[in-house]
C-alpha atoms as a PDB file:
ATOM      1  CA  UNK A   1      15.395   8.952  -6.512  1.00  0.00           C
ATOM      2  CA  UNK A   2      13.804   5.847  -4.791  1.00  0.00           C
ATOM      3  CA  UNK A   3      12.498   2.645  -6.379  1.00  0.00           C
ATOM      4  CA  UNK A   4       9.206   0.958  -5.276  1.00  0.00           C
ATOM      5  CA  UNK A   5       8.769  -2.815  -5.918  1.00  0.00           C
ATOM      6  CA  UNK A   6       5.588  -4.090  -5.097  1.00  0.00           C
ATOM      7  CA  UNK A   7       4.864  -8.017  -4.643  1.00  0.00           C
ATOM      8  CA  UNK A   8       2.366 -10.235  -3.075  1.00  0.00           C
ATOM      9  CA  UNK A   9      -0.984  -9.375  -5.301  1.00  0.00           C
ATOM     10  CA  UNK A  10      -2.505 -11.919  -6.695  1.00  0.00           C
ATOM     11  CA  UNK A  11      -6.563 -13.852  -7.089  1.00  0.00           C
ATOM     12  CA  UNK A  12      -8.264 -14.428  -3.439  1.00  0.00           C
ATOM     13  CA  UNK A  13     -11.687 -15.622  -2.835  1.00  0.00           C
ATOM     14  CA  UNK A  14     -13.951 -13.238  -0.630  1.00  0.00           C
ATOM     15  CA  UNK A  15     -13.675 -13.152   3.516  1.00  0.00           C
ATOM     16  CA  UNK A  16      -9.737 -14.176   2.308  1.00  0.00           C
ATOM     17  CA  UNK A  17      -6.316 -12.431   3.079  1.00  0.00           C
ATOM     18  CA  UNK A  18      -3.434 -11.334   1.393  1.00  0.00           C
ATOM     19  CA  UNK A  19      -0.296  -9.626   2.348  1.00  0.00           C
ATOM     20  CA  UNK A  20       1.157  -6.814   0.211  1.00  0.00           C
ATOM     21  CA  UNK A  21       5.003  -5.707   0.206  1.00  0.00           C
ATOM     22  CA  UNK A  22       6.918  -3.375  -1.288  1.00  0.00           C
ATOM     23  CA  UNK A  23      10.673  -2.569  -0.881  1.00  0.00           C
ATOM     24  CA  UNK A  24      12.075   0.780  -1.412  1.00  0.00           C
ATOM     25  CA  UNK A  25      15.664   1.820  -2.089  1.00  0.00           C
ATOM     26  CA  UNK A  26      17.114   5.175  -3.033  1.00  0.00           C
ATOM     27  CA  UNK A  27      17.477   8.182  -0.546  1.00  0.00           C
ATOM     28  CA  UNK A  28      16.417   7.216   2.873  1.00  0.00           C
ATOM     29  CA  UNK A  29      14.720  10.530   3.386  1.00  0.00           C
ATOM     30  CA  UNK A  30      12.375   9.852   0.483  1.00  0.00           C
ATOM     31  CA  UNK A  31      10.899   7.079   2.317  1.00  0.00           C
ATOM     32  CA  UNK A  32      10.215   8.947   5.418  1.00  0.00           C
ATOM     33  CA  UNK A  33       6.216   8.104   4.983  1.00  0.00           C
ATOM     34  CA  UNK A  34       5.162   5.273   2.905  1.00  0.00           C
ATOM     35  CA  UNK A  35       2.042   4.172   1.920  1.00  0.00           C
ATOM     36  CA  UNK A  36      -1.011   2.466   0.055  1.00  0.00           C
ATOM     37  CA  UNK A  37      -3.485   3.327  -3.117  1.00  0.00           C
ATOM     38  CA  UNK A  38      -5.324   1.653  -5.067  1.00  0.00           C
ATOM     39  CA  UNK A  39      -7.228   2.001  -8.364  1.00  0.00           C
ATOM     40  CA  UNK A  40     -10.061   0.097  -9.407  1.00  0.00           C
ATOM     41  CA  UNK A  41     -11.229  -0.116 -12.847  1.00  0.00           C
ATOM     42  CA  UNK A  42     -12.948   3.210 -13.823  1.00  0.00           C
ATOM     43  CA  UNK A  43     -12.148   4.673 -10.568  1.00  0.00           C
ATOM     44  CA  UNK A  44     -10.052   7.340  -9.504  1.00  0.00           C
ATOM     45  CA  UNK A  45      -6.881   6.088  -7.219  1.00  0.00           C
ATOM     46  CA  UNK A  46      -7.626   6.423  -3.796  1.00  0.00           C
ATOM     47  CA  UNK A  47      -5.535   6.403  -0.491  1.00  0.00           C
ATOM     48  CA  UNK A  48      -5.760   3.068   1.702  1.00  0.00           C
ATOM     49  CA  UNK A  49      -3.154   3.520   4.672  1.00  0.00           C
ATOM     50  CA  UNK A  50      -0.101   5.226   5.247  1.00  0.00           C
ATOM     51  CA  UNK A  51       2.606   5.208   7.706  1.00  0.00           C
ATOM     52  CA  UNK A  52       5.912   7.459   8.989  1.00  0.00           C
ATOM     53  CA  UNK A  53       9.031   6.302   9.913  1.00  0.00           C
ATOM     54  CA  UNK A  54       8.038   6.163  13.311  1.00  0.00           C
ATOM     55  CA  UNK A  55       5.125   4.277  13.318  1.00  0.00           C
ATOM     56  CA  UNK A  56       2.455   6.658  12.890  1.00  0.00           C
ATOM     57  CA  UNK A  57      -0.472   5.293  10.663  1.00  0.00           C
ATOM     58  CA  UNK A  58      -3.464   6.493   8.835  1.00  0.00           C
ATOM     59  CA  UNK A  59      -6.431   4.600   7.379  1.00  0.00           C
ATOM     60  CA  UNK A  60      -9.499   5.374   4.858  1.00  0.00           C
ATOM     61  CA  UNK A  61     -12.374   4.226   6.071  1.00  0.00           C
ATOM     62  CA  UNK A  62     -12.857   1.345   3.543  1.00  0.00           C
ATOM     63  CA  UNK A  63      -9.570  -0.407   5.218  1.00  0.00           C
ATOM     64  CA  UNK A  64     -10.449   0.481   8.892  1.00  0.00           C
ATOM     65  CA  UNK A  65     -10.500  -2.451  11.003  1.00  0.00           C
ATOM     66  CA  UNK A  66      -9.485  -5.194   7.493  1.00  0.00           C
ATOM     67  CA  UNK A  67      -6.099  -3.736   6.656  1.00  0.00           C
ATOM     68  CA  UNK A  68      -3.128  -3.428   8.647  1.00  0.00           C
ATOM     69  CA  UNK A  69      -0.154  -1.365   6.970  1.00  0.00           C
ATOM     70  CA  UNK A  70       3.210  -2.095   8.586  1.00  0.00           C
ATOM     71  CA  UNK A  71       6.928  -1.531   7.665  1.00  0.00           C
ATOM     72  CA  UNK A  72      10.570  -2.363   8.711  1.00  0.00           C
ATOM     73  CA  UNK A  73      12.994   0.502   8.559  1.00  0.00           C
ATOM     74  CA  UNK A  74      15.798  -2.199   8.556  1.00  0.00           C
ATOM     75  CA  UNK A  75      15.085  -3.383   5.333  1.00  0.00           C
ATOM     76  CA  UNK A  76      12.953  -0.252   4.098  1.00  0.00           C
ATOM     77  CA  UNK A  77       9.872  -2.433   3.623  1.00  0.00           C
ATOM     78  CA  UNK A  78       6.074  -1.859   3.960  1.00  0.00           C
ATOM     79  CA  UNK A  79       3.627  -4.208   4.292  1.00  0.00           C
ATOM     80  CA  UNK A  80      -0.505  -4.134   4.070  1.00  0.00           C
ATOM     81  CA  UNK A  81      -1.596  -7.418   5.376  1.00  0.00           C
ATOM     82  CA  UNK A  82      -5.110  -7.358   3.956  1.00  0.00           C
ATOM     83  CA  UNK A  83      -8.075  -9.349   6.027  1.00  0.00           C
ATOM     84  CA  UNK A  84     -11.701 -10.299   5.168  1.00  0.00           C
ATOM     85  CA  UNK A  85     -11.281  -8.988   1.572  1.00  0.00           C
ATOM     86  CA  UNK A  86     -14.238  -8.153  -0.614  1.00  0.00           C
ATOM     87  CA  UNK A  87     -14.854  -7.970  -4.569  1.00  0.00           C
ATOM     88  CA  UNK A  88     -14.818  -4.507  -3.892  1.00  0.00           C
ATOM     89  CA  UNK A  89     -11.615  -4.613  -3.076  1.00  0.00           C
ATOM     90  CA  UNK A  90     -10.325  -5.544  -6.257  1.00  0.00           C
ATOM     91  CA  UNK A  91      -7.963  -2.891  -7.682  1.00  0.00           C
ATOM     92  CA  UNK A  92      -4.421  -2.580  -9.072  1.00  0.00           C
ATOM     93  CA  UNK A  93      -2.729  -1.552  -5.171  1.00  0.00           C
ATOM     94  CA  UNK A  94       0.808   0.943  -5.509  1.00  0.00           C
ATOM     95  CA  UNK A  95       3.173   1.712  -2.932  1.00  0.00           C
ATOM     96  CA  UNK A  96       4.269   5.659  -2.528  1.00  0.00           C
ATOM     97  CA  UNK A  97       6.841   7.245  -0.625  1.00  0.00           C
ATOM     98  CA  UNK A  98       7.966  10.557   0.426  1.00  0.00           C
ATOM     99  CA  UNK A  99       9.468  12.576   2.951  1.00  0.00           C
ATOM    100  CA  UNK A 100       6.516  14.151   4.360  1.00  0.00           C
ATOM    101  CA  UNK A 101       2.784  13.642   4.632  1.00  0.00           C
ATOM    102  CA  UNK A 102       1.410  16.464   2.243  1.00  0.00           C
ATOM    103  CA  UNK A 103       3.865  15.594  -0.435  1.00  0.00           C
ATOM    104  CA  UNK A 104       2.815  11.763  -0.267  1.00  0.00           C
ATOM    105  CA  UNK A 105       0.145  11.870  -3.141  1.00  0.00           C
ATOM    106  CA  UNK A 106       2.954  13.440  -5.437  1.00  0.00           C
ATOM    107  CA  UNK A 107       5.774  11.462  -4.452  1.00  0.00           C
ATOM    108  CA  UNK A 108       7.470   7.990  -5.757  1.00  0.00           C
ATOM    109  CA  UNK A 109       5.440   5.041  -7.045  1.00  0.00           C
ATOM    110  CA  UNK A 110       5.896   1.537  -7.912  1.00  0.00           C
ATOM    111  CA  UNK A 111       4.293  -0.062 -10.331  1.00  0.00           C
ATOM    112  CA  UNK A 112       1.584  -1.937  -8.836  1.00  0.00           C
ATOM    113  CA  UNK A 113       0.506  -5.091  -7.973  1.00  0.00           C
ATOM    114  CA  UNK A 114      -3.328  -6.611  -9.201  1.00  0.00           C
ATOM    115  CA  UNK A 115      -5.677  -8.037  -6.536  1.00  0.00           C
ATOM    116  CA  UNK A 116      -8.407  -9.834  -7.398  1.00  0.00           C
ATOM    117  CA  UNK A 117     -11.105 -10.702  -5.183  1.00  0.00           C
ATOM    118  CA  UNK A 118     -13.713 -13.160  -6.410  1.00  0.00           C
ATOM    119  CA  UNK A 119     -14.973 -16.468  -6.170  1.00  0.00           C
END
């Protein structure tokens, strides 16, 4: 079993940033990737970065080059430090874990954080 808090959402105006954490505990080997979705009203949730216990990341296209996803293995943490945000960026964001790649989409889940982007 692993828990997933998320924190760090919240009500930015556009071209802001916000940084997104969420701290995992449970079995280590559950938390070998961790990563990012998000689901925006009416949409379906949708990948935003990922990364493996060694460092290896993976971006959609809509966070290429805005969103950096980051984590400490200390303190089982991962971070998406979110830059030049857009209203279209506005979605409930979760934090996932599991041991592998493939298995990420059916893995663990937190419960989510809102971010709103609007002025």
């Amino acid at each position: 079993q692993v828990q997933l808090v998320e924190s760090g959402g919240g009500l930015v105006q556009p071209g802001g940033s916000l940084r997104l954490s969420c701290a995992a505990s449970g079995s280590a080997f559950r938390i070998n990737v961790m990563g990012w979705y998000r689901q925006a009203p009416g949409k379906q949730r949708e990948l935003v970065a990922r990364i493996t216990r060694g460092g290896s990341t993976h971006y959609a296209d809509p966070a290429k080059g805005r969103f950096t996803i980051s984590r400490d293995n200390a303190k089982n943490t991962v971070y998406l430090q979110m830059n030049s945000l857009k209203p279209e960026d506005t979605a409930v964001y979760y934090c996932a874990s599991a041991p592998s790649i493939v298995t990420l989409d059916s893995g663990s889940w937190g419960q989510g954080t809102q971010v709103t982007v609007s002025s």
